[in-house]
Protein backbone atom coordinates (compact mmCIF):
# COMPACT_ATOMS: atom_id res chain seq x y z
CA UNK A 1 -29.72 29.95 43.68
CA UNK A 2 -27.89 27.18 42.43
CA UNK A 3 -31.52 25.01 41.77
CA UNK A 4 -32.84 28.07 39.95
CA UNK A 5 -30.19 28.54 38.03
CA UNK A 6 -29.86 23.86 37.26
CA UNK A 7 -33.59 23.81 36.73
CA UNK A 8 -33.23 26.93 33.89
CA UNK A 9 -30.74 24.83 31.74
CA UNK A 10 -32.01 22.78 28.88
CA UNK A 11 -31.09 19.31 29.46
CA UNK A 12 -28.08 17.08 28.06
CA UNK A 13 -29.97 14.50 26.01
CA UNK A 14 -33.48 14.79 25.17
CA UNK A 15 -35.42 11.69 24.29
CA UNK A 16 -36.71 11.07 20.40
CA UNK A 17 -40.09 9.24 20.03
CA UNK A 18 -39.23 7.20 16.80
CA UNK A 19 -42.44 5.61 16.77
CA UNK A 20 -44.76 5.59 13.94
CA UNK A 21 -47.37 7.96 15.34
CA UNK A 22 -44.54 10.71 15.97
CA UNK A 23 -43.77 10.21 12.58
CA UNK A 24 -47.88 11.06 11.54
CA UNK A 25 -47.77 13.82 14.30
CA UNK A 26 -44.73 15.39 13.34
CA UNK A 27 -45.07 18.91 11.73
CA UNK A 28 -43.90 19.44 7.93
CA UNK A 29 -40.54 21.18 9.16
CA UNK A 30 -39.60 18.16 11.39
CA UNK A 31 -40.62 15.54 8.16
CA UNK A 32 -38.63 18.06 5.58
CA UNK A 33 -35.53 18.13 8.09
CA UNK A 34 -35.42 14.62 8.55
CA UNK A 35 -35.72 14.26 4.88
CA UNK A 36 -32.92 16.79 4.24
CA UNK A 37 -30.77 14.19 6.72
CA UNK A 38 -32.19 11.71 4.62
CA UNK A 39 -30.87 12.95 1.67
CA UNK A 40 -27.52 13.50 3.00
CA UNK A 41 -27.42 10.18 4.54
CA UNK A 42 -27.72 8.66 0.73
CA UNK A 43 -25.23 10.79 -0.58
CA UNK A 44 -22.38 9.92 1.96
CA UNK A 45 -23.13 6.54 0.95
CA UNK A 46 -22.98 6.78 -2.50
CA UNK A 47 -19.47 8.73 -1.69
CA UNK A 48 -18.40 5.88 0.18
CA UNK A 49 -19.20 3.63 -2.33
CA UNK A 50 -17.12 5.40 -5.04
CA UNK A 51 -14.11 5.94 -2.40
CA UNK A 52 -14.60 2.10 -2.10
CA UNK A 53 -14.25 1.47 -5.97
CA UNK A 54 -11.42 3.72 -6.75
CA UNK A 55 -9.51 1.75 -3.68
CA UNK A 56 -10.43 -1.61 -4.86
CA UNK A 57 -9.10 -0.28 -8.40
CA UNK A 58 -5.94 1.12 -6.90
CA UNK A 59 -5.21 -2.12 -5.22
CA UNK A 60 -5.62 -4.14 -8.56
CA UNK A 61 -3.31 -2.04 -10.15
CA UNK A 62 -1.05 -2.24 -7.89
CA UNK A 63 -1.21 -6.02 -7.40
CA UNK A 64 -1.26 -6.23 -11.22
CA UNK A 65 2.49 -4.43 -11.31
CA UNK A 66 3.96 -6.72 -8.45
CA UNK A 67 2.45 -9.78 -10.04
CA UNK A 68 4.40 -8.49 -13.47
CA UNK A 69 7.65 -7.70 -11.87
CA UNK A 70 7.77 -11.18 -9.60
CA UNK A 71 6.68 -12.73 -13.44
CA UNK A 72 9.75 -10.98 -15.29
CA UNK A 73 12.09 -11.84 -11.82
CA UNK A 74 11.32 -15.24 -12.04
CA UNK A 75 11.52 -15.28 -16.06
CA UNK A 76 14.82 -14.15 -15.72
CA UNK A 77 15.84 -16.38 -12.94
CA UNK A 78 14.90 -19.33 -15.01
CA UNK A 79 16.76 -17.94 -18.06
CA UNK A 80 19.77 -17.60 -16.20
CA UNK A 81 20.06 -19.70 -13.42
CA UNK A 82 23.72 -20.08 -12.87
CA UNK A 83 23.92 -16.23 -12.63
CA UNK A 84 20.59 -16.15 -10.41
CA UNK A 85 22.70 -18.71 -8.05
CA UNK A 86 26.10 -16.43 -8.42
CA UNK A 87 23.83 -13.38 -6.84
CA UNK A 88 22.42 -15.77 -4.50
CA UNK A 89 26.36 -16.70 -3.31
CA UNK A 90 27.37 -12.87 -3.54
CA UNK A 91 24.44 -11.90 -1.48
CA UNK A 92 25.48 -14.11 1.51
CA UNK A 93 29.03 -12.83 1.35
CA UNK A 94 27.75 -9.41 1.07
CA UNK A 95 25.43 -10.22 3.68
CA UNK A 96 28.58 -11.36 6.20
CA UNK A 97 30.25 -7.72 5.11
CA UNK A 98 27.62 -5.63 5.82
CA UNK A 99 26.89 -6.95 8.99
CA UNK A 100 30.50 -6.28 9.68
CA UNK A 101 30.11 -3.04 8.30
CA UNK A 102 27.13 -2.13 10.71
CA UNK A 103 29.74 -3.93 13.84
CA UNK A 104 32.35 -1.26 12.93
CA UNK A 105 29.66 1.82 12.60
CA UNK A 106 27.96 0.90 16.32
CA UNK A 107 31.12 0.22 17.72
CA UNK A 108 32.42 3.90 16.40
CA UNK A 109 29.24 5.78 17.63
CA UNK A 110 29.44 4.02 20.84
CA UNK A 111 32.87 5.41 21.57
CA UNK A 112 32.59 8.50 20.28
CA UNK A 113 29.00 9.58 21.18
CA UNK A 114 29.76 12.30 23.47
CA UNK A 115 31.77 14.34 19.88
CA UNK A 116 29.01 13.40 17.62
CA UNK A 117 26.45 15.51 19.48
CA UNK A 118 28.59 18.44 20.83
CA UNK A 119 29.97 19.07 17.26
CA UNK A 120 28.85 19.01 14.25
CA UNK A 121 32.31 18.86 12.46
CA UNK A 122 32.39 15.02 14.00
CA UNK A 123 28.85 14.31 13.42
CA UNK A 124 29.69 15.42 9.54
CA UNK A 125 32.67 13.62 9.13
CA UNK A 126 31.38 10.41 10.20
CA UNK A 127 28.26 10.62 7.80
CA UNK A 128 30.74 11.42 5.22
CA UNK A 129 32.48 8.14 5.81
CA UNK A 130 29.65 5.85 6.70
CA UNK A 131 26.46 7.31 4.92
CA UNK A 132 27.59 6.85 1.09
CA UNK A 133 29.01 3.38 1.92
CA UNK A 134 26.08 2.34 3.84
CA UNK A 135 23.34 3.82 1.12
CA UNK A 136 25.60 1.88 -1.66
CA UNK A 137 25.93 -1.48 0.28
CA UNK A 138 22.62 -1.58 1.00
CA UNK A 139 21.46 -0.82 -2.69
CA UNK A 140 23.66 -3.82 -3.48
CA UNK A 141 22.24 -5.90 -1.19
CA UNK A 142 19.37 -5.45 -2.34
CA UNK A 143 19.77 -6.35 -6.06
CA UNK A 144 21.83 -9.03 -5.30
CA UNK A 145 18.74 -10.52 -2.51
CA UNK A 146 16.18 -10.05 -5.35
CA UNK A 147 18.22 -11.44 -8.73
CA UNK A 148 19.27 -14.39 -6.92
CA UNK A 149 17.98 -17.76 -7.11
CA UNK A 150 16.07 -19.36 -4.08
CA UNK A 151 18.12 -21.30 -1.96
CA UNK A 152 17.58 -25.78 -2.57
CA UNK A 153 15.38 -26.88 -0.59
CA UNK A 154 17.72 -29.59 0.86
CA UNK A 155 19.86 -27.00 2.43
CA UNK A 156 17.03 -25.51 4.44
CA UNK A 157 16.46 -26.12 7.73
CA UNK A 158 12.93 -26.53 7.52
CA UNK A 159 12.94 -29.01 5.34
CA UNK A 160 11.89 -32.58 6.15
């Protein structure tokens, strides 16, 4: 029963003659359904290629805006260099504190871990005191890293 019922199911794959005398021998619904495939084929490509021109334009726009703002950041670092070198000093000492900072918030969470998750009075009250500081610092820290001047190349390590 099980052979009758095997040898009554189409088969998995079927094999396509791709040939040029299939092609001849074909009837005119096989040669108007591959030309509908065809057809469908081009316009997926020509979708592609317009997907692939409104990405190349997106990324030249947005290259063109970070090449502007690294152009004004490094106009103004030349026009004021002794400031651009005072952010560069603050950011380092900023730097120290806010790696302090994140000492003091691990150390807290590690030794009070079990109150943060069992109640959300805790879990509030630190976020209160660490989230606004952190969010601040870190917006700081961040001005500070990009105003300020690059560090001389005789105080890198890297340098010969």
């Amino acid at each position: 029963m099980t052979r009758d019922h095997q040898s009554s199911r189409q088969p998995l794959f079927s094999q396509i003659d791709v040939a040029q005398g299939a092609l001849s021998s074909g009837s005119a619904a096989a040669r108007s359904h591959e030309m509908e495939q065809t057809r469908l084929l081009r316009e997926l490509l020509i979708g592609q290629d317009r997907q692939n021109e409104l990405l190349e334009e997106l990324v030249n726009q947005l290259c063109s805006a970070q090449k502007q703002r690294a152009n004004e950041l490094g106009q103004w670092k030349q026009a004021n260099p002794h400031l651009s070198h005072s952010c560069r000093l603050a950011a380092e000492a900023l730097g120290r504190v806010h790696t302090e900072f994140l000492d003091n918030l691990t150390q807290e969470i590690g030794e009070n871990q079990d109150a943060l998750m069992d109640g959300e009075f805790m879990l509030n009250e630190f976020i209160d005191r660490y989230g606004p500081r952190m969010a601040h610092l870190n917006g700081i820290l961040q001005v500070l890293s990009q105003l300020s001047a690059a560090p001389d190349a005789a105080n890198t390590p890297n340098s010969p």
